[in-house]
C-alpha atoms as a PDB file:
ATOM      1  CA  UNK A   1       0.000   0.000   0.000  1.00  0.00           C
ATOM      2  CA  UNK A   2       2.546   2.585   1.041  1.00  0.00           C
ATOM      3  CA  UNK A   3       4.890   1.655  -2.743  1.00  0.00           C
ATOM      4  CA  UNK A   4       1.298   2.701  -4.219  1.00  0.00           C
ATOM      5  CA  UNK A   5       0.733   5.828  -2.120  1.00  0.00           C
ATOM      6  CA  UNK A   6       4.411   6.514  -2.985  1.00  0.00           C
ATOM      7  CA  UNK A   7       4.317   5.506  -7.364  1.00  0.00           C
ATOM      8  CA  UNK A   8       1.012   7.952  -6.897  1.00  0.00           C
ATOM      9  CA  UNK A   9       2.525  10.968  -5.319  1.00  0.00           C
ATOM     10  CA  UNK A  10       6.028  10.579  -7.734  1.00  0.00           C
ATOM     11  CA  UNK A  11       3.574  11.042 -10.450  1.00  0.00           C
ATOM     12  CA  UNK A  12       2.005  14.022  -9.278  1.00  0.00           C
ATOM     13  CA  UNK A  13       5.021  15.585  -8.631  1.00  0.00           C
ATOM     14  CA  UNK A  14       5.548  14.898 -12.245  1.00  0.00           C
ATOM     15  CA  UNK A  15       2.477  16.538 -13.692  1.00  0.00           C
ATOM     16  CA  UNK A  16       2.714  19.188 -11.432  1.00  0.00           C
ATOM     17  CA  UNK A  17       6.887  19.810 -12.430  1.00  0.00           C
ATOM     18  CA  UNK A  18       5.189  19.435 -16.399  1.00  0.00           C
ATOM     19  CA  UNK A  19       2.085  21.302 -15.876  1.00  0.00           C
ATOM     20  CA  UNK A  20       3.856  24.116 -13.982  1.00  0.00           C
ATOM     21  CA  UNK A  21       7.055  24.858 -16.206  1.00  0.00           C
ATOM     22  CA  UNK A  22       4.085  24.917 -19.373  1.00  0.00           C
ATOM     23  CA  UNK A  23       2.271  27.284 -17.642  1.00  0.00           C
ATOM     24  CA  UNK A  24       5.103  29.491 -16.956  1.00  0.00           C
ATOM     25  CA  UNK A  25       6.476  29.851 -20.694  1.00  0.00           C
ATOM     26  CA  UNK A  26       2.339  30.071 -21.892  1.00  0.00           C
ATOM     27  CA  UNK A  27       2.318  33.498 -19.501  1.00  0.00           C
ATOM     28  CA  UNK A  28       6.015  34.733 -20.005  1.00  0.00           C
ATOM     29  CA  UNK A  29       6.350  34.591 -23.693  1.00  0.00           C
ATOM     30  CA  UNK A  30       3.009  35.494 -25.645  1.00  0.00           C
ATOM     31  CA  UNK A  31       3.947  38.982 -26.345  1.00  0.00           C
ATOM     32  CA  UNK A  32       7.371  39.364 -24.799  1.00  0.00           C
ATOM     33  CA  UNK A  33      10.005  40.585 -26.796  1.00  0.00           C
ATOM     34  CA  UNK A  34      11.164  37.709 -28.212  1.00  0.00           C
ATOM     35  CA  UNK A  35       7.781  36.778 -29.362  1.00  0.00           C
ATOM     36  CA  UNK A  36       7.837  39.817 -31.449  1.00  0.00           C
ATOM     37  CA  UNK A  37      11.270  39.024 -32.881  1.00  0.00           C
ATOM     38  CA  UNK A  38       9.930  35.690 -33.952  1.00  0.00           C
ATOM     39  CA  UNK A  39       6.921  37.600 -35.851  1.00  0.00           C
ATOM     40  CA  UNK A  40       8.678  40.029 -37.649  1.00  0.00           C
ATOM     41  CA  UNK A  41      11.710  37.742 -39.217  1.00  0.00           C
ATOM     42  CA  UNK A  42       8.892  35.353 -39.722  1.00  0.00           C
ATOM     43  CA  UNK A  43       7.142  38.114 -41.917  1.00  0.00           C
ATOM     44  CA  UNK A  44      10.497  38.951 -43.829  1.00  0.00           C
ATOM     45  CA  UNK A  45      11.818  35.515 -43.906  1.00  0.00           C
ATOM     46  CA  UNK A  46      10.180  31.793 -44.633  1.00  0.00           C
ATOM     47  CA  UNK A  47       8.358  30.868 -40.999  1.00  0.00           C
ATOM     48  CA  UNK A  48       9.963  27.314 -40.836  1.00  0.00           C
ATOM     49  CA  UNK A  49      13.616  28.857 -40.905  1.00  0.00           C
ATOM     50  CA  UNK A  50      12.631  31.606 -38.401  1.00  0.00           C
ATOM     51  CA  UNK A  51      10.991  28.442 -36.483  1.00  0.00           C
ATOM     52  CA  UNK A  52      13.767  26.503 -36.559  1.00  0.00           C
ATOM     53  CA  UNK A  53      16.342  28.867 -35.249  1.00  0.00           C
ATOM     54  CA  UNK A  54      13.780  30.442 -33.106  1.00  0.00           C
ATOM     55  CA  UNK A  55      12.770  27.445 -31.980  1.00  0.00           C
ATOM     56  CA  UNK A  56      15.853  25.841 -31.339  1.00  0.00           C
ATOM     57  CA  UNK A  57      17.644  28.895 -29.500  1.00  0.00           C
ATOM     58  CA  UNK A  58      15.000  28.206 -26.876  1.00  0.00           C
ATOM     59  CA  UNK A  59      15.553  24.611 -26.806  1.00  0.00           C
ATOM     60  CA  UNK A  60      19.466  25.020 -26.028  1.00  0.00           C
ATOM     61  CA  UNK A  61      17.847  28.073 -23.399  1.00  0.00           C
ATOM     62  CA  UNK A  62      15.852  25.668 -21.543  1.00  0.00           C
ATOM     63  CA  UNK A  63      18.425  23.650 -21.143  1.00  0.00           C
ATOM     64  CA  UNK A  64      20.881  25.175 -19.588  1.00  0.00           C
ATOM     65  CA  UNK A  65      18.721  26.845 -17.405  1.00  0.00           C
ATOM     66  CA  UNK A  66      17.040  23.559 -16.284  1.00  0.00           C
ATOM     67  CA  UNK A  67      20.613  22.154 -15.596  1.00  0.00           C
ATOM     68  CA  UNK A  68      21.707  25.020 -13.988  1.00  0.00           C
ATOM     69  CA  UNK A  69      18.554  24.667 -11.730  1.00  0.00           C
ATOM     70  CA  UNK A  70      19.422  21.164 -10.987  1.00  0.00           C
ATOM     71  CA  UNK A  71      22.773  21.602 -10.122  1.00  0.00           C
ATOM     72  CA  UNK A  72      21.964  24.413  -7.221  1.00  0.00           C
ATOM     73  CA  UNK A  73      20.690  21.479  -4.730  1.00  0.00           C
ATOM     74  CA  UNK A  74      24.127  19.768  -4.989  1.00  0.00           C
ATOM     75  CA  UNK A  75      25.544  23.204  -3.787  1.00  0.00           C
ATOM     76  CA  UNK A  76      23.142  23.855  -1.521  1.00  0.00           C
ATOM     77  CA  UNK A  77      20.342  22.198   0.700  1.00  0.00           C
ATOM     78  CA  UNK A  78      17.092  21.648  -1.216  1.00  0.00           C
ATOM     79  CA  UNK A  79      15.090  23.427   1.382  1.00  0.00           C
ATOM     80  CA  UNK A  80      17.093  26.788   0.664  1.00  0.00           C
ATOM     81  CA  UNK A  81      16.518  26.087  -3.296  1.00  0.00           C
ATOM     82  CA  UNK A  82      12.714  25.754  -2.423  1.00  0.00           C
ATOM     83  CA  UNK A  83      13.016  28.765  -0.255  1.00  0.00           C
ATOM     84  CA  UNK A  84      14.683  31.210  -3.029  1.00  0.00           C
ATOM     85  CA  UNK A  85      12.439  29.598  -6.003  1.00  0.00           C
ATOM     86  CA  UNK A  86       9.483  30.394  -3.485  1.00  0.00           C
ATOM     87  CA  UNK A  87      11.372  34.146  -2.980  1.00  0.00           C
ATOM     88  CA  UNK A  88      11.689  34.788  -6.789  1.00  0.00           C
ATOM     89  CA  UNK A  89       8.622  33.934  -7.679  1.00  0.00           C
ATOM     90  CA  UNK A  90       6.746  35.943  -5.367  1.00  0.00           C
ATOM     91  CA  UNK A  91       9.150  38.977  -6.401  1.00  0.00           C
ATOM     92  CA  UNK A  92       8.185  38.250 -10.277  1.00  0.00           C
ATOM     93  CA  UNK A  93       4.825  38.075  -9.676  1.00  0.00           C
ATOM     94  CA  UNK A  94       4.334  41.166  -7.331  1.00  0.00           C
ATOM     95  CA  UNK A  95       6.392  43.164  -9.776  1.00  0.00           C
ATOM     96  CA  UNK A  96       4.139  41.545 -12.564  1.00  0.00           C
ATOM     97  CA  UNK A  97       0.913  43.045 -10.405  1.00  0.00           C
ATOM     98  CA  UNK A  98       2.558  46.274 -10.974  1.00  0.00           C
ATOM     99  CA  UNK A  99       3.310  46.287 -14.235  1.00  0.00           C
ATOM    100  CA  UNK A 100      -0.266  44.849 -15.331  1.00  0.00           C
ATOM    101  CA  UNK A 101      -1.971  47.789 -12.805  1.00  0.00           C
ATOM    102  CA  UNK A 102      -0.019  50.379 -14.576  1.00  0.00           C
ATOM    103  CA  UNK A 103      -0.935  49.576 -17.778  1.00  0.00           C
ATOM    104  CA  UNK A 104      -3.568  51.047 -19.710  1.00  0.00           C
ATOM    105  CA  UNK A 105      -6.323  49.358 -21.043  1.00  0.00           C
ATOM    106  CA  UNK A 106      -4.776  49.867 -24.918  1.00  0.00           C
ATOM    107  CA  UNK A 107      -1.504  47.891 -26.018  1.00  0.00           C
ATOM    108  CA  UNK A 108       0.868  50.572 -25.441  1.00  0.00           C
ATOM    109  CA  UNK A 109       3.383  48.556 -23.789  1.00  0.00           C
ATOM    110  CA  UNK A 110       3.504  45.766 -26.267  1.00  0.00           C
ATOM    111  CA  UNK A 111       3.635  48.345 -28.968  1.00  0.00           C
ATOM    112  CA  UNK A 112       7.156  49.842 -27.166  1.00  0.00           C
ATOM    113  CA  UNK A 113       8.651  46.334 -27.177  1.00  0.00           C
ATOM    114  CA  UNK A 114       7.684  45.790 -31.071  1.00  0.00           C
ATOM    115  CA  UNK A 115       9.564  48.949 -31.288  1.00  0.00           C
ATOM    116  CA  UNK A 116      12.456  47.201 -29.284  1.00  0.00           C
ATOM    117  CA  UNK A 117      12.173  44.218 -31.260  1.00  0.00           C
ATOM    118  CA  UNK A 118      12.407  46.286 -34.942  1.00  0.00           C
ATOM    119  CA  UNK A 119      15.097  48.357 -33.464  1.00  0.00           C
ATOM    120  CA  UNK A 120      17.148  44.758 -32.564  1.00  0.00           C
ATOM    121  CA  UNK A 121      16.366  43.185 -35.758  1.00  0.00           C
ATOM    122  CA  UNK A 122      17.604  46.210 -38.458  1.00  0.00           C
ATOM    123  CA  UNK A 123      20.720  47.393 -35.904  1.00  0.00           C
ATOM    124  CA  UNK A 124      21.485  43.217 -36.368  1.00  0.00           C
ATOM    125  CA  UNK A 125      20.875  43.677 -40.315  1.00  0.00           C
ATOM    126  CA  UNK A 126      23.257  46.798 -40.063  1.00  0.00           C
ATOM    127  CA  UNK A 127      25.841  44.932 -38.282  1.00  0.00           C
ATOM    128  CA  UNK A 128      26.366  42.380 -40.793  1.00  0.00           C
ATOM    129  CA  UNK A 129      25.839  43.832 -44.265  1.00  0.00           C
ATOM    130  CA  UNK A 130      27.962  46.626 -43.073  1.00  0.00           C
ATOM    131  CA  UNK A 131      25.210  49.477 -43.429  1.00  0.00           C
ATOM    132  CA  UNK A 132      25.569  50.646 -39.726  1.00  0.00           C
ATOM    133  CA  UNK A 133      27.402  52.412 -37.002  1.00  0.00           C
ATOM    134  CA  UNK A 134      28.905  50.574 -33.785  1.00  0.00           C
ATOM    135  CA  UNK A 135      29.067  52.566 -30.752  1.00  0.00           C
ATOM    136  CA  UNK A 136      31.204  51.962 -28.292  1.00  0.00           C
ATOM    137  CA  UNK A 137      29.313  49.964 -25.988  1.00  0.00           C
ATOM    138  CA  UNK A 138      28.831  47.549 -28.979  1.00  0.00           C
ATOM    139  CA  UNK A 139      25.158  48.874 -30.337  1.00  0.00           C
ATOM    140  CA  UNK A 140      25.110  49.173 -33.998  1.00  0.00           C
ATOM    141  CA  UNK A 141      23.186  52.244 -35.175  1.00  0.00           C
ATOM    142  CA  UNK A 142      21.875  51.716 -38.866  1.00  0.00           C
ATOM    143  CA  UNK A 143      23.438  54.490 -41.215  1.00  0.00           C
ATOM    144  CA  UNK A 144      18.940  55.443 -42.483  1.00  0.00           C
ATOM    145  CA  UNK A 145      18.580  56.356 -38.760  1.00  0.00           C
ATOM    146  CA  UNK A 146      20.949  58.651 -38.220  1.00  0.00           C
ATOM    147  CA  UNK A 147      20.711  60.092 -41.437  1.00  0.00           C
ATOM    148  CA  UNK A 148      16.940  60.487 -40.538  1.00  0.00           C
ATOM    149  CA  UNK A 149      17.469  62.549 -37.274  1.00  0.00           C
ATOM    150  CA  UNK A 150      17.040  59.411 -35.336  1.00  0.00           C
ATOM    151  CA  UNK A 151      19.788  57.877 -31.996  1.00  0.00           C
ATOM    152  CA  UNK A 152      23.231  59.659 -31.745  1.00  0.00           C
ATOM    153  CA  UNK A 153      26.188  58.310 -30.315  1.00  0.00           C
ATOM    154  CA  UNK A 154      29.169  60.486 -29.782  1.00  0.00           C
ATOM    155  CA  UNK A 155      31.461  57.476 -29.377  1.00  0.00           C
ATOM    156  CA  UNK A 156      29.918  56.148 -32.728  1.00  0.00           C
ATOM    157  CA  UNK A 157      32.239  54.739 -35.640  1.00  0.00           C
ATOM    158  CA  UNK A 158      32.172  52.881 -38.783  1.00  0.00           C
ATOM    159  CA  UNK A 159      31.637  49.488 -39.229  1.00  0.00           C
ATOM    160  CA  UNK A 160      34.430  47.357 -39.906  1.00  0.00           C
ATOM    161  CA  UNK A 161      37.034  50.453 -38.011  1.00  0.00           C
ATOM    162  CA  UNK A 162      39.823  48.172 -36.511  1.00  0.00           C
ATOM    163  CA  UNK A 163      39.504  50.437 -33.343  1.00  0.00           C
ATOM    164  CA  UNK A 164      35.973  49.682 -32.632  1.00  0.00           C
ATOM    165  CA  UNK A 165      35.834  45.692 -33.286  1.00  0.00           C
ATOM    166  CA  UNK A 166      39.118  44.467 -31.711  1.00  0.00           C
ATOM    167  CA  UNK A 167      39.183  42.068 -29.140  1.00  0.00           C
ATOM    168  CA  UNK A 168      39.396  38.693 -29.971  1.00  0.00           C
ATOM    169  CA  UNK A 169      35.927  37.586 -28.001  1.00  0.00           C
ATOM    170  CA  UNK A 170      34.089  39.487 -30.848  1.00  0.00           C
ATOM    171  CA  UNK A 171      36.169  38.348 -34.241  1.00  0.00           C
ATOM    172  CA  UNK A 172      35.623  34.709 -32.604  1.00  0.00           C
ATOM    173  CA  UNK A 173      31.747  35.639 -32.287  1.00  0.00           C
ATOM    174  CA  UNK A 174      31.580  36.989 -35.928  1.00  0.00           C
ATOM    175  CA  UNK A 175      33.475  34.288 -37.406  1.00  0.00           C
ATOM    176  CA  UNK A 176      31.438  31.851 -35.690  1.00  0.00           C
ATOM    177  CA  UNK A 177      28.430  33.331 -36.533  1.00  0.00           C
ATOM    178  CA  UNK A 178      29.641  33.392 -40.190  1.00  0.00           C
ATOM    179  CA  UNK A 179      30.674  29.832 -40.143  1.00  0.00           C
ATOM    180  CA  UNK A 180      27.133  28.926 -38.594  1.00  0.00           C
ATOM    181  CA  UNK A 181      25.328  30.934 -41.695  1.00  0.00           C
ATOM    182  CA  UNK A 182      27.204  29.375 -44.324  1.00  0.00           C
ATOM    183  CA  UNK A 183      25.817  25.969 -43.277  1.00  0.00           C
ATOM    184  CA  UNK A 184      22.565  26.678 -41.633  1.00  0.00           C
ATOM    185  CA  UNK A 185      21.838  29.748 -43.390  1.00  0.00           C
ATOM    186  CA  UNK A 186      22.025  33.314 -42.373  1.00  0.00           C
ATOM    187  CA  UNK A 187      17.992  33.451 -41.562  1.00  0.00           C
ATOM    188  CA  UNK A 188      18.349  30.716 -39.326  1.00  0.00           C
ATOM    189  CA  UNK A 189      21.596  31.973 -37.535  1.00  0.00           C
ATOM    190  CA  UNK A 190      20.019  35.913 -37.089  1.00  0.00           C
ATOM    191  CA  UNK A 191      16.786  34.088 -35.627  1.00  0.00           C
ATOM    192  CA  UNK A 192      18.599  31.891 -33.030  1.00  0.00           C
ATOM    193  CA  UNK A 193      20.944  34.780 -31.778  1.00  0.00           C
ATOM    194  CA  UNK A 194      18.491  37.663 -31.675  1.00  0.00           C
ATOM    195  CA  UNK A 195      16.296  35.042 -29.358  1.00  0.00           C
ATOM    196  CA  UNK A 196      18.792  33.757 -27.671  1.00  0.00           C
ATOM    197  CA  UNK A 197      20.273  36.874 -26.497  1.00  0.00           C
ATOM    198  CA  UNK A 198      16.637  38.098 -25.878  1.00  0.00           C
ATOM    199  CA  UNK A 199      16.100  35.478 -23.847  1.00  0.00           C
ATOM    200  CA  UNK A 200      19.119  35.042 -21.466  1.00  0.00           C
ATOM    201  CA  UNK A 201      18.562  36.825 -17.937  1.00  0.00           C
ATOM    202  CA  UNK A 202      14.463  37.300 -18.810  1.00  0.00           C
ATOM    203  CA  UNK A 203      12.407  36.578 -15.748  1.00  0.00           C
ATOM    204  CA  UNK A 204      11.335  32.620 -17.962  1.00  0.00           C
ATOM    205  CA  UNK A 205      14.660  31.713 -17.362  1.00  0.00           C
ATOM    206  CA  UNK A 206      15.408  32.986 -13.878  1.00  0.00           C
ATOM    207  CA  UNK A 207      11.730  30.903 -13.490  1.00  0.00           C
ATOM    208  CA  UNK A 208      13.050  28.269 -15.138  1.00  0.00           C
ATOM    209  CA  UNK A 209      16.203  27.732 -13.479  1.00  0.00           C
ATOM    210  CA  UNK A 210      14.067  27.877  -9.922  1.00  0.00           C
ATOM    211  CA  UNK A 211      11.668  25.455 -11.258  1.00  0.00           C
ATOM    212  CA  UNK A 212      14.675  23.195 -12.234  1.00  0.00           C
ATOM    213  CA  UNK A 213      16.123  23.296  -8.625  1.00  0.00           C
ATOM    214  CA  UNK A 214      12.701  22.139  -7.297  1.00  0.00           C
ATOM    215  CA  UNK A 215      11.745  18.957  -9.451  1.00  0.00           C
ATOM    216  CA  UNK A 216      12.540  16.532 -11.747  1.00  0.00           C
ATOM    217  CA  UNK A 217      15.373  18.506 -14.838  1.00  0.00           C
ATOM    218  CA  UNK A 218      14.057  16.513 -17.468  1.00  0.00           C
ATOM    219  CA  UNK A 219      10.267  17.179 -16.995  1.00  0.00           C
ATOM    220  CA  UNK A 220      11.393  21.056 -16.261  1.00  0.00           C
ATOM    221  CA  UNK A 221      13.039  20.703 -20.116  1.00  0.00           C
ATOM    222  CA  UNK A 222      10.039  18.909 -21.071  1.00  0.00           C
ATOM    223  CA  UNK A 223       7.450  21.365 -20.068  1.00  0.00           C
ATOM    224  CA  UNK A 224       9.496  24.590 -21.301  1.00  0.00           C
ATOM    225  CA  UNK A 225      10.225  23.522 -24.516  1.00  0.00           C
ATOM    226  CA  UNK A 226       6.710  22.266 -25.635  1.00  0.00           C
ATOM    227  CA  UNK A 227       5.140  25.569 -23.907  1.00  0.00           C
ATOM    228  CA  UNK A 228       8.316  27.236 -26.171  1.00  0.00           C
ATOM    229  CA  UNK A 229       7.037  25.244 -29.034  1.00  0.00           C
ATOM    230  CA  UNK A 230       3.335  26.795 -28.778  1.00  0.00           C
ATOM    231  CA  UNK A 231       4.428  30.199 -28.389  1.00  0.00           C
ATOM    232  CA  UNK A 232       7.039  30.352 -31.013  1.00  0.00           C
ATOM    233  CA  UNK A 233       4.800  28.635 -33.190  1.00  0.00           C
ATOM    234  CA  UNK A 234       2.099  31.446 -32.597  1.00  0.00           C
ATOM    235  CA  UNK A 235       3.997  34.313 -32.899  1.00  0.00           C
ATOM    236  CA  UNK A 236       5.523  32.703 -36.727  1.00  0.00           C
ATOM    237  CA  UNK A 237       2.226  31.998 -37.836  1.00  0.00           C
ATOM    238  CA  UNK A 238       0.317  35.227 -36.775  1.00  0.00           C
ATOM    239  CA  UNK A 239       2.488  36.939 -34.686  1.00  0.00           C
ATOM    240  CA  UNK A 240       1.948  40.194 -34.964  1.00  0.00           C
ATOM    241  CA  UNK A 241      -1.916  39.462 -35.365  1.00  0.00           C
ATOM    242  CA  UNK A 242      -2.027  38.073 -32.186  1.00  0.00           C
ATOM    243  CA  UNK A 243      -0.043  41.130 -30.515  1.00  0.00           C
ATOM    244  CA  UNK A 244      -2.783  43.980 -31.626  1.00  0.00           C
ATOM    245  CA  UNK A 245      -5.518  41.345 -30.017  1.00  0.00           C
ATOM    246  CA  UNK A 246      -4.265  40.322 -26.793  1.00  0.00           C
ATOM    247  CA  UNK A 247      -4.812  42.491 -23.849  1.00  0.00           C
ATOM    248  CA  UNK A 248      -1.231  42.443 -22.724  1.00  0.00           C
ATOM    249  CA  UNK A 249      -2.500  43.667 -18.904  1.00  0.00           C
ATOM    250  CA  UNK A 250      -4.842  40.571 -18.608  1.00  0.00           C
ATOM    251  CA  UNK A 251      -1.626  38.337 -19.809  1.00  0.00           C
ATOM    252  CA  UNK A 252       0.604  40.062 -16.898  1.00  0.00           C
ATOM    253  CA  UNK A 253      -2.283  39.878 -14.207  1.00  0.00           C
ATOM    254  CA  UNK A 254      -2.274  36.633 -14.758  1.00  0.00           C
ATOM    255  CA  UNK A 255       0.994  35.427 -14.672  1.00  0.00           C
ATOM    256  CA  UNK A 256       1.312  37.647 -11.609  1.00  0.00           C
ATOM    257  CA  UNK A 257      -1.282  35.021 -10.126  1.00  0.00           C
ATOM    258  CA  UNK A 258       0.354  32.268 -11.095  1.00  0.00           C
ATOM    259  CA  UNK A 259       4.010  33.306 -10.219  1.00  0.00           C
ATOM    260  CA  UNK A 260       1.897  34.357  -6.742  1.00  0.00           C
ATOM    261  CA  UNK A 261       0.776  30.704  -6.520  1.00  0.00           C
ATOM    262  CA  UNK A 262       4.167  29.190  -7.221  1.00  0.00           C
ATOM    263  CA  UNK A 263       5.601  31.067  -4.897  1.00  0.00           C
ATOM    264  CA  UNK A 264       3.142  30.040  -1.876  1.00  0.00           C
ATOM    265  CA  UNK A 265       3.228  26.455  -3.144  1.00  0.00           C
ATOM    266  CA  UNK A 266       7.042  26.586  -2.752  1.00  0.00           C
ATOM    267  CA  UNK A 267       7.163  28.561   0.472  1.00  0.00           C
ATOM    268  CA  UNK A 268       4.937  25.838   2.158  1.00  0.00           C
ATOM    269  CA  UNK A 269       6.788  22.829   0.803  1.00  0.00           C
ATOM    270  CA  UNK A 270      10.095  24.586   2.024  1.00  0.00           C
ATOM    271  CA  UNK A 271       8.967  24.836   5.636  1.00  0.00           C
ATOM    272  CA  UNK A 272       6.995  21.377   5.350  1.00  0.00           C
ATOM    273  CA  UNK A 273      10.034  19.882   4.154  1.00  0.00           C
ATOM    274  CA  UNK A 274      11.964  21.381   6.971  1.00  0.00           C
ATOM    275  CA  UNK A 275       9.261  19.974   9.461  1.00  0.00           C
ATOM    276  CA  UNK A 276      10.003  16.790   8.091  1.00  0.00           C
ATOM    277  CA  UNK A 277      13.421  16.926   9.018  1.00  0.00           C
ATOM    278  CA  UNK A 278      12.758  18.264  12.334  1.00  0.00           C
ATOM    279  CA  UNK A 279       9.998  15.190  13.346  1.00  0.00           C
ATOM    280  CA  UNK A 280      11.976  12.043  14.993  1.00  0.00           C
ATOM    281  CA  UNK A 281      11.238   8.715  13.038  1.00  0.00           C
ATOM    282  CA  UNK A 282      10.173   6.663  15.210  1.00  0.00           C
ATOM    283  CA  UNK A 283      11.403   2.407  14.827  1.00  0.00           C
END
């Protein structure tokens, strides 16, 4: 009776781990920046090559941060992991109750990050066909805007000045990159690093690595990527459709709730697990 009570409550935890790292991506991604990059290569570009190296930046994102979840309980007790997932996720989600309160009822904020996104996407275009200016702090300025009144950067040069592009970290990026697009194709290379980039530090993979320190890796992977899947197959297929429908407030309050939830949920299996601990077992 007890190996059955046992096989049943493994395979919660399961569904829950699953269910809850889905949920997450669903709430984090429709109509986060990323999102928007996906739509607008995808309306330049063939959709299964913006898929594809959309798709599989996220894939190599979810992995690492799952692993890197997993591997803070070897460092450190699980009850502290379950403690600072239950921390971070009540942080995200009161920020994210902020954020949706202080929005207006029109789509002005996801408007500013399609902005964003088409300002990442043609300084990334500028970069590599040469038709840009590289400031100092590594932005790349396309030559239209600032002929057009638009950013100025005193520190700004040329493209391709042996001052500005120097150290050996970025000629190893660019002739990576360049070795990557001759094989996979530039589309497919531009899609991948413009999400990629977009992606690392963003509160889904600070959620993701927490999620990953509280259950099973593999299921974390499992439920990111197909929730990954669904969202960057959205945002290829109708993107930027999608964006002028969605009430981008209602998608923040409630991932504010659920963040809110995980972070309870966590919080009382951290001091549960530490009551555990604290009971004698009895022979």
């Amino acid at each position: 009776m007890a190996a059955v009570y046992d096989d049943f409550q493994q395979a919660e935890g399961s569904l829950k781990a699953l269910f809850n790292s889905f949920l997450m991506i669903i709430f984090s991604e429709i109509g986060d920046k990323t999102f928007l990059i996906a739509a607008i290569l995808a309306m330049r570009h063939p959709r299964i090559v913006v898929f594809a190296g959309a798709f599989g930046s996220l894939v190599v994102m979810s992995i690492l941060s799952a692993e890197m979840g997993h591997l803070l309980p070897t460092l450190i007790p699980k009850q502290w992991t379950q403690m600072a997932a239950a921390a971070l996720f009540l942080v995200f989600g009161t920020k994210m109750v902020l954020e949706g309160r202080a929005m207006k009822g029109g789509n002005e904020k996801i408007q500013e990050e399609m902005r964003e996104a088409q300002e990442e996407i043609e300084g990334d275009d500028a970069g590599h066909d040469g038709t840009g200016v590289a400031t100092g702090n590594g932005d790349v300025i396309p030559l239209e805007e600032i002929e057009e009144g638009g950013r100025r950067h005193t520190d700004a040069a040329p493209l391709g000045n042996p001052g500005v592009a120097s150290s050996r970290v970025h000629r190893w990026a660019e002739g990576t990159r360049n070795f990557c697009s001759f094989f996979l194709g530039p589309v497919f290379v531009q899609a991948f690093v413009l999400t990629f980039l977009g992606e690392w530090g963003d509160r889904s993979q600070i959620a993701t690595i927490a999620l990953g320190a509280a259950h099973n890796v593999y299921l974390v992977t499992l439920g990111t990527v197909i929730g990954h899947s669904m969202c960057t197959a959205l945002a290829v297929i109708g993107g930027r459709y999608v964006s002028t429908k969605i009430s981008v407030k209602h998608v923040t309050l409630g991932g504010a709730i659920l963040f809110l939830a995980f972070g309870i949920i966590y919080l009382y299996e951290a001091f549960a697990t530490d009551m555990d601990h604290t009971i004698p077992e009895h022979v």
